[in-house]
N, C-alpha and C. Protein backbone atom coordinates (compact mmCIF):
# COMPACT_ATOMS: atom_id res chain seq x y z
N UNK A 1 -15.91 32.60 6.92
CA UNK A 1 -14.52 32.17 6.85
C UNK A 1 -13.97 31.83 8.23
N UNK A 2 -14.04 32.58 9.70
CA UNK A 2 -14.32 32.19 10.73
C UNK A 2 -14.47 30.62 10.77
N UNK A 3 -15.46 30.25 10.73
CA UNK A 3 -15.62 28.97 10.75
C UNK A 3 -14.79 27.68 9.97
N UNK A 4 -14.43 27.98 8.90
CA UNK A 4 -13.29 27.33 8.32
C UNK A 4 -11.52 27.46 9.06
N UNK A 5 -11.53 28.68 9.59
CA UNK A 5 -10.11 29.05 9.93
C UNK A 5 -10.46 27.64 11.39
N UNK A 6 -11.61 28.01 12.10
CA UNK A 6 -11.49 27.32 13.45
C UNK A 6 -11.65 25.54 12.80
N UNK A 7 -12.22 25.38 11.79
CA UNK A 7 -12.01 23.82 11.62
C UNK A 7 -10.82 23.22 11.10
N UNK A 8 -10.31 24.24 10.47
CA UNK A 8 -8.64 23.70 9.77
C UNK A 8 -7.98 23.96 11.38
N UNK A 9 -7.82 24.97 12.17
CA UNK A 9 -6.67 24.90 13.13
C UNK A 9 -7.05 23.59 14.12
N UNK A 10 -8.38 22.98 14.21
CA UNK A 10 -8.78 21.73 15.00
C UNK A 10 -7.98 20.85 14.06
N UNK A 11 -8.54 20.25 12.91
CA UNK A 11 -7.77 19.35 11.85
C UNK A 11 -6.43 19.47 11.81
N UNK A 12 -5.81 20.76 11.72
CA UNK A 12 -4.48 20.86 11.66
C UNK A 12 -3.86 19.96 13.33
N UNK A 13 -4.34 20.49 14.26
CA UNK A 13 -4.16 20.29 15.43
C UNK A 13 -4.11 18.56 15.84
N UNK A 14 -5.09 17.93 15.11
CA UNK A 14 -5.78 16.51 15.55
C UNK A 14 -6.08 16.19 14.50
N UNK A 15 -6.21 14.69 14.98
CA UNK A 15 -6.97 13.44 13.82
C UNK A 15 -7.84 12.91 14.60
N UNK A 16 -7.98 13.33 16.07
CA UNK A 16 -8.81 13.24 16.76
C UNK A 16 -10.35 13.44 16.13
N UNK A 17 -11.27 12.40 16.00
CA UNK A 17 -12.78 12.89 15.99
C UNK A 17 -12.45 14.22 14.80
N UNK A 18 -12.20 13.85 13.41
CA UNK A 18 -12.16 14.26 12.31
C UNK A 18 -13.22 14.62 11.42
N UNK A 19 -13.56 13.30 11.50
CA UNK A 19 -15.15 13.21 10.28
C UNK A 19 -16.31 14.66 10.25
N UNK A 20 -16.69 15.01 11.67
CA UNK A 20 -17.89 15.85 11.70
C UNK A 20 -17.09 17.13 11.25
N UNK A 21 -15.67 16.85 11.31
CA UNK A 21 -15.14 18.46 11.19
C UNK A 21 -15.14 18.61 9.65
N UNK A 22 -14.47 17.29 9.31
CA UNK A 22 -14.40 17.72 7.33
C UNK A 22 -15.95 17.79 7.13
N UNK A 23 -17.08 17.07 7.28
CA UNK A 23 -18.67 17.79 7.11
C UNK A 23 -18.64 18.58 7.05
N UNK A 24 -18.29 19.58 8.14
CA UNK A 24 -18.21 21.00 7.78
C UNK A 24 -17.53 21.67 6.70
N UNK A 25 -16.54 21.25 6.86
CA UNK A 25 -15.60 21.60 6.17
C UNK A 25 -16.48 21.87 4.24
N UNK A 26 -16.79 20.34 4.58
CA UNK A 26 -17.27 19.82 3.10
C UNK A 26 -18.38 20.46 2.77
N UNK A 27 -19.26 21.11 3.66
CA UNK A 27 -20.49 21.23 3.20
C UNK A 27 -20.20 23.16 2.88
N UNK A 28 -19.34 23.69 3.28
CA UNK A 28 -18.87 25.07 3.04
C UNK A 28 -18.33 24.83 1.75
N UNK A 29 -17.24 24.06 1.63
CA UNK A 29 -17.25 24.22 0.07
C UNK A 29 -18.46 24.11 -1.07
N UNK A 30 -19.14 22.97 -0.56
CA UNK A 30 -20.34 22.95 -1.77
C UNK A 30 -21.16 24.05 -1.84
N UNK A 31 -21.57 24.80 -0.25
CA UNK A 31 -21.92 25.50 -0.41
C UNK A 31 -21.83 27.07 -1.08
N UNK A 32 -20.48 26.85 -1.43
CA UNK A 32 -19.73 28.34 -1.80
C UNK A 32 -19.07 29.44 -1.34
N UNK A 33 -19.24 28.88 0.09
CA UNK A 33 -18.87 29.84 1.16
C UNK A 33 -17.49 29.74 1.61
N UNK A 34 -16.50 28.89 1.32
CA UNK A 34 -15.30 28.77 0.85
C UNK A 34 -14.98 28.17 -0.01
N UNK A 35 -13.50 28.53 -0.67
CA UNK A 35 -12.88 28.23 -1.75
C UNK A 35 -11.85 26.87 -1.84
N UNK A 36 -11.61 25.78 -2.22
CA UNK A 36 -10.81 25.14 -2.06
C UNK A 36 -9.12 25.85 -2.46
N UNK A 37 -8.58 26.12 -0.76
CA UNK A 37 -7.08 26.29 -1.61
C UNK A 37 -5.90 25.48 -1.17
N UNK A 38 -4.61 26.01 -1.19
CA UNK A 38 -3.68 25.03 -1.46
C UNK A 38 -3.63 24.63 0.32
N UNK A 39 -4.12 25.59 1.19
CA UNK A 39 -4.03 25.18 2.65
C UNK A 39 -5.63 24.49 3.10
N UNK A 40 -6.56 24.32 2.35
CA UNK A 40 -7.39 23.34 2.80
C UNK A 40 -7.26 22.27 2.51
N UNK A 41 -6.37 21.85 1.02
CA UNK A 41 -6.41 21.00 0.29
C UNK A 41 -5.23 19.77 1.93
N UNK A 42 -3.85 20.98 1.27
CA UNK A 42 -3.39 20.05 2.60
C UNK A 42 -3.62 19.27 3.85
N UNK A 43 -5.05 20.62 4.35
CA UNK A 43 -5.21 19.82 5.48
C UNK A 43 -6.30 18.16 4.74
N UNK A 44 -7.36 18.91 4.08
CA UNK A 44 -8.10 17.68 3.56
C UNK A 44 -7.33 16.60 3.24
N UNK A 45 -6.16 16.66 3.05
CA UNK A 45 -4.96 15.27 2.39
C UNK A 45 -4.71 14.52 3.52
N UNK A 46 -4.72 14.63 4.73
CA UNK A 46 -4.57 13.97 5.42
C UNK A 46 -5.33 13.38 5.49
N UNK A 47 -6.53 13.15 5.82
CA UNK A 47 -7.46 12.76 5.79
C UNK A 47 -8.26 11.76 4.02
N UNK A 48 -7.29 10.96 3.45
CA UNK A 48 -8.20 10.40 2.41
C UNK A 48 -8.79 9.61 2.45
N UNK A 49 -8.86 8.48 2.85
CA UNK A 49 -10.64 7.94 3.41
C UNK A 49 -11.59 8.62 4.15
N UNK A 50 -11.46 9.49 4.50
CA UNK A 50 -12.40 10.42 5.03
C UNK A 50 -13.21 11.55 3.79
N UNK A 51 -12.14 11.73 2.71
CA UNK A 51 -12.36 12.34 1.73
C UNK A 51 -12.77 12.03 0.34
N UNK A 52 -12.83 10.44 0.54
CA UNK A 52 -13.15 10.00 -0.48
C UNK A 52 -14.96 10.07 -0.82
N UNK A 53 -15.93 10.03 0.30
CA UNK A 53 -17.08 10.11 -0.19
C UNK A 53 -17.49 11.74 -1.08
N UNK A 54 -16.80 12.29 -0.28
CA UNK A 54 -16.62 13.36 -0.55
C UNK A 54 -16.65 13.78 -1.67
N UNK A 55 -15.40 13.47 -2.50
CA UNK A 55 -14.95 13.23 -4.06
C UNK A 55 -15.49 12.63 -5.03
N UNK A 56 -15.97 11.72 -4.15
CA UNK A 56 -17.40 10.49 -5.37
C UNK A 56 -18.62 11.85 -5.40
N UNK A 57 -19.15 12.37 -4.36
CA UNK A 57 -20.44 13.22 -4.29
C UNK A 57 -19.98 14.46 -5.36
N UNK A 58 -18.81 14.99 -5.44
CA UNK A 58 -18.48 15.91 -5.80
C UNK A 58 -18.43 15.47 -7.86
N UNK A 59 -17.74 14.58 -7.99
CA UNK A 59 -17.86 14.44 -9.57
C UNK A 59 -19.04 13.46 -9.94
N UNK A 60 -19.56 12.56 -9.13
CA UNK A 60 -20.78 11.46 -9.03
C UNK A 60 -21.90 13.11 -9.46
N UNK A 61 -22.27 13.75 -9.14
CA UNK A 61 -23.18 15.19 -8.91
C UNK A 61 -22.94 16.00 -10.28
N UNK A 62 -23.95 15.51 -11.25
CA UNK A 62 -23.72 16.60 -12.71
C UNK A 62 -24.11 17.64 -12.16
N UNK A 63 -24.64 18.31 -11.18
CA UNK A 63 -25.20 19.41 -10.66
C UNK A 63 -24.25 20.26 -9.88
N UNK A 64 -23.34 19.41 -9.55
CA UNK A 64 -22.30 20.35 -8.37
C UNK A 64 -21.43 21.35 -9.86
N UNK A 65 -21.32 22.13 -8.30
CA UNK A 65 -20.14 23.07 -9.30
C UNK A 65 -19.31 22.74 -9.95
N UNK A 66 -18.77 23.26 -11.72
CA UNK A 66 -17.86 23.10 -12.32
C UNK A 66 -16.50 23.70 -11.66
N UNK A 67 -16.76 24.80 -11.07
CA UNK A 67 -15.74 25.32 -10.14
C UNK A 67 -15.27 24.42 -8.92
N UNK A 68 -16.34 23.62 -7.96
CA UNK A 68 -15.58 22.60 -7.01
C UNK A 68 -15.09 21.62 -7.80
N UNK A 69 -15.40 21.17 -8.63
CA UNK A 69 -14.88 19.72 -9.94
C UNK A 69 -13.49 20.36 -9.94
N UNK A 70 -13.31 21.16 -10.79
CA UNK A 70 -11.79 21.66 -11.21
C UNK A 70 -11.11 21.83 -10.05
N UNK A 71 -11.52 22.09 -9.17
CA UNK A 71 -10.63 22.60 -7.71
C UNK A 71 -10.03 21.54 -6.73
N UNK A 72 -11.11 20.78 -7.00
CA UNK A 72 -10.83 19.03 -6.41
C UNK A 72 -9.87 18.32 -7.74
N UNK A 73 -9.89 18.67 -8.84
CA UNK A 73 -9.27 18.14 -9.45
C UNK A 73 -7.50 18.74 -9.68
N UNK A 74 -7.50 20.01 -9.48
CA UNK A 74 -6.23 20.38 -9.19
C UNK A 74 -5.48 20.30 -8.10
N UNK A 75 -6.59 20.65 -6.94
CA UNK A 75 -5.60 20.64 -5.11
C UNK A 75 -5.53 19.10 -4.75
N UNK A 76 -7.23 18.48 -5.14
CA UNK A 76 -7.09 16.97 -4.01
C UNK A 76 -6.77 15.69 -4.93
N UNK A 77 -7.21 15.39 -6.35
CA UNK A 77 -6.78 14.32 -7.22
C UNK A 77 -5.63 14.37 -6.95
N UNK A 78 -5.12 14.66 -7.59
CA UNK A 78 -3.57 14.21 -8.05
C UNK A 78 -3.02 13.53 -7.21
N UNK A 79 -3.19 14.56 -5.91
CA UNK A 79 -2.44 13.84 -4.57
C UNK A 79 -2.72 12.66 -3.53
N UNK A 80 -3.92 12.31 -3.60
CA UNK A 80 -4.53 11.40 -3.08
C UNK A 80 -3.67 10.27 -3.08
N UNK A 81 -3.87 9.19 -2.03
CA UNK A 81 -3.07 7.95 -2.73
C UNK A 81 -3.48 7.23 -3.59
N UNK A 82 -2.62 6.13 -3.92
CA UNK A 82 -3.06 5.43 -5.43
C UNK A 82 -4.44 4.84 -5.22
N UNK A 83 -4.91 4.09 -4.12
CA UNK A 83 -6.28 3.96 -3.71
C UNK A 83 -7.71 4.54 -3.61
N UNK A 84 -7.28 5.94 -3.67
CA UNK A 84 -8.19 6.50 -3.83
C UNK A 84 -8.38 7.26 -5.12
N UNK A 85 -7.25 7.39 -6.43
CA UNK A 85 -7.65 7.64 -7.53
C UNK A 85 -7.97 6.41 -8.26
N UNK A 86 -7.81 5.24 -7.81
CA UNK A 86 -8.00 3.78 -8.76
C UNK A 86 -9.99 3.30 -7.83
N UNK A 87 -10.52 4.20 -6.59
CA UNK A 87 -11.62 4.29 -6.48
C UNK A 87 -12.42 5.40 -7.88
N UNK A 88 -12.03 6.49 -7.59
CA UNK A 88 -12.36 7.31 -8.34
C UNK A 88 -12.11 7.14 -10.07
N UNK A 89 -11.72 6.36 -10.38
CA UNK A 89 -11.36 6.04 -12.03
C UNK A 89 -12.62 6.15 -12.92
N UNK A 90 -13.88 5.67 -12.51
CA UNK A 90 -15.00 5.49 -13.67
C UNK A 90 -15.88 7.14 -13.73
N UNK A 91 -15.45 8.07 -12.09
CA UNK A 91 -15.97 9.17 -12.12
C UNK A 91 -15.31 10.14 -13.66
N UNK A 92 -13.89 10.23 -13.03
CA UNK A 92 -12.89 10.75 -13.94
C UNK A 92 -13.11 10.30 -15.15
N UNK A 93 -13.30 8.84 -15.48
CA UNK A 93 -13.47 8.46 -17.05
C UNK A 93 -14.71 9.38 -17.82
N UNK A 94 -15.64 8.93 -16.68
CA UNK A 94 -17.34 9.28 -17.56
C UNK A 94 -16.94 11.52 -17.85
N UNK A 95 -16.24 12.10 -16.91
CA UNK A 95 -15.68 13.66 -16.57
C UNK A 95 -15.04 13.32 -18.30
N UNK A 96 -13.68 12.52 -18.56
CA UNK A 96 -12.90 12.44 -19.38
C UNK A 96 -13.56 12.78 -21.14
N UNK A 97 -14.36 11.56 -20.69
CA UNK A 97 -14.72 11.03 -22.21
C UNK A 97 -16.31 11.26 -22.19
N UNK A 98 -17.11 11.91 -21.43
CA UNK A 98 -18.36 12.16 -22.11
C UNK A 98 -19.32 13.66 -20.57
N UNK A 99 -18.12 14.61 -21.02
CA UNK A 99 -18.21 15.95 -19.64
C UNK A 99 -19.63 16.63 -20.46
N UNK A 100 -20.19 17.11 -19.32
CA UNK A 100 -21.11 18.25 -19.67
C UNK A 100 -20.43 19.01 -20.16
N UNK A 101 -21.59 19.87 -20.70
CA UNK A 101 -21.13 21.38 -21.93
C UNK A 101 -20.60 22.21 -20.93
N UNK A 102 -21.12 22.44 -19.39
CA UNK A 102 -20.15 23.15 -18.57
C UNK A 102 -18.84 22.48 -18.15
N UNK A 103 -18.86 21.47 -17.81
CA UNK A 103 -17.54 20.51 -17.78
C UNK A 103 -16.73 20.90 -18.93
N UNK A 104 -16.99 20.29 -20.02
CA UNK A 104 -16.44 20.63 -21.42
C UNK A 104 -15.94 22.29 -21.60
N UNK A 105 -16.87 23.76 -21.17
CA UNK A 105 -16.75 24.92 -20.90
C UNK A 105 -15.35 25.17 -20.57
N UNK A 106 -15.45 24.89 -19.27
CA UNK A 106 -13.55 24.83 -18.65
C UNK A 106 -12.58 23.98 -18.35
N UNK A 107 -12.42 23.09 -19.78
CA UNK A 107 -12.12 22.38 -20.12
C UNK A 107 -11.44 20.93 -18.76
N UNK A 108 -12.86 20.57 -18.25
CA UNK A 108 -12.41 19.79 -17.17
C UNK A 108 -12.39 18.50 -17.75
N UNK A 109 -12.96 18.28 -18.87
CA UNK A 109 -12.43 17.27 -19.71
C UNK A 109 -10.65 16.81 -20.11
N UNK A 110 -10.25 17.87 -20.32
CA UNK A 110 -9.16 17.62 -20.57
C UNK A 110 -8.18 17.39 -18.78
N UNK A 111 -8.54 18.04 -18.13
CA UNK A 111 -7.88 17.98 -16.67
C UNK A 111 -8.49 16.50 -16.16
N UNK A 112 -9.45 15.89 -16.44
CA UNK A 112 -9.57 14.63 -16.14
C UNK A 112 -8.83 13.52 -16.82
N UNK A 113 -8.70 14.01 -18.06
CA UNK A 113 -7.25 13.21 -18.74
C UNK A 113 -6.36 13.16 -18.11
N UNK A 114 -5.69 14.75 -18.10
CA UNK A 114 -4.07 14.33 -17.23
C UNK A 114 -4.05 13.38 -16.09
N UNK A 115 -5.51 13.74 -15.30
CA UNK A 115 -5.05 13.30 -13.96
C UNK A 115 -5.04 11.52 -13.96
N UNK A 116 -6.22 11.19 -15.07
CA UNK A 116 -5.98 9.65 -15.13
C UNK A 116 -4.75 8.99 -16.32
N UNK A 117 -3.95 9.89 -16.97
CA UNK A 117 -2.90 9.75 -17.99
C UNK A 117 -1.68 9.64 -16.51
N UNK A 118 -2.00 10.15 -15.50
CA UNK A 118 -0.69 10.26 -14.33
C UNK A 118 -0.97 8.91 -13.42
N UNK A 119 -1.94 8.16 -13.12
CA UNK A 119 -1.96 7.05 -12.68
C UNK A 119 -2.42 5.37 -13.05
N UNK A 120 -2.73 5.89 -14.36
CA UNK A 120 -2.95 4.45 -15.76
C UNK A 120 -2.39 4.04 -16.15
């Protein structure tokens, strides 16, 4: 967690030389070793072209966590700008209308609705 506190207070700090920091950033979440919350999300918001490969790897990945899916779909969808949920539209659709049985599980099917029912 250390390591997350020191990459959010750099990010928070700067937009300076960003990219290698959300890597990190990004690769702790996948890895499990932090949690997406409402103060990473913020800082990650600044940053949405930086976050967008990110978001494709994250629902593009039937393998990634159902837990990072939902977490990206509550803290970072919604808020993104309109550009980057009208990138993300065919991820969310295929999530929407045809989710794995773990997708389907916690019902991220239906949370991929709202979020494309809020910009369609």
């Amino acid at each position: 967690m250390i390591e997350a506190e020191k990459i959010l207070n750099h990010l928070t700090l700067t937009s300076d030389n960003a990219e290698p920091h959300l890597l990190k950033l990004f690769q702790l979440l996948k890895d499990g070793k932090i949690s997406l919350t409402n103060q990473i999300a913020e800082v990650m918001l600044r940053f949405p072209t930086e976050i967008t490969p990110f978001l494709f790897d994250v629902f593009g990945n039937l393998e990634e966590s159902v837990d990072l899916k939902a977490a990206c779909l509550q803290h970072l969808v919604p808020n993104v700008p309109f550009f980057v949920k009208i990138a993300l539209e065919d991820e969310l659709q295929r999530i929407a209308n045809n989710p794995t049985e773990e997708e389907k599980g916690i019902n991220l099917d239906k949370k991929a609705h709202e979020v494309l029912n809020g910009f369609i």
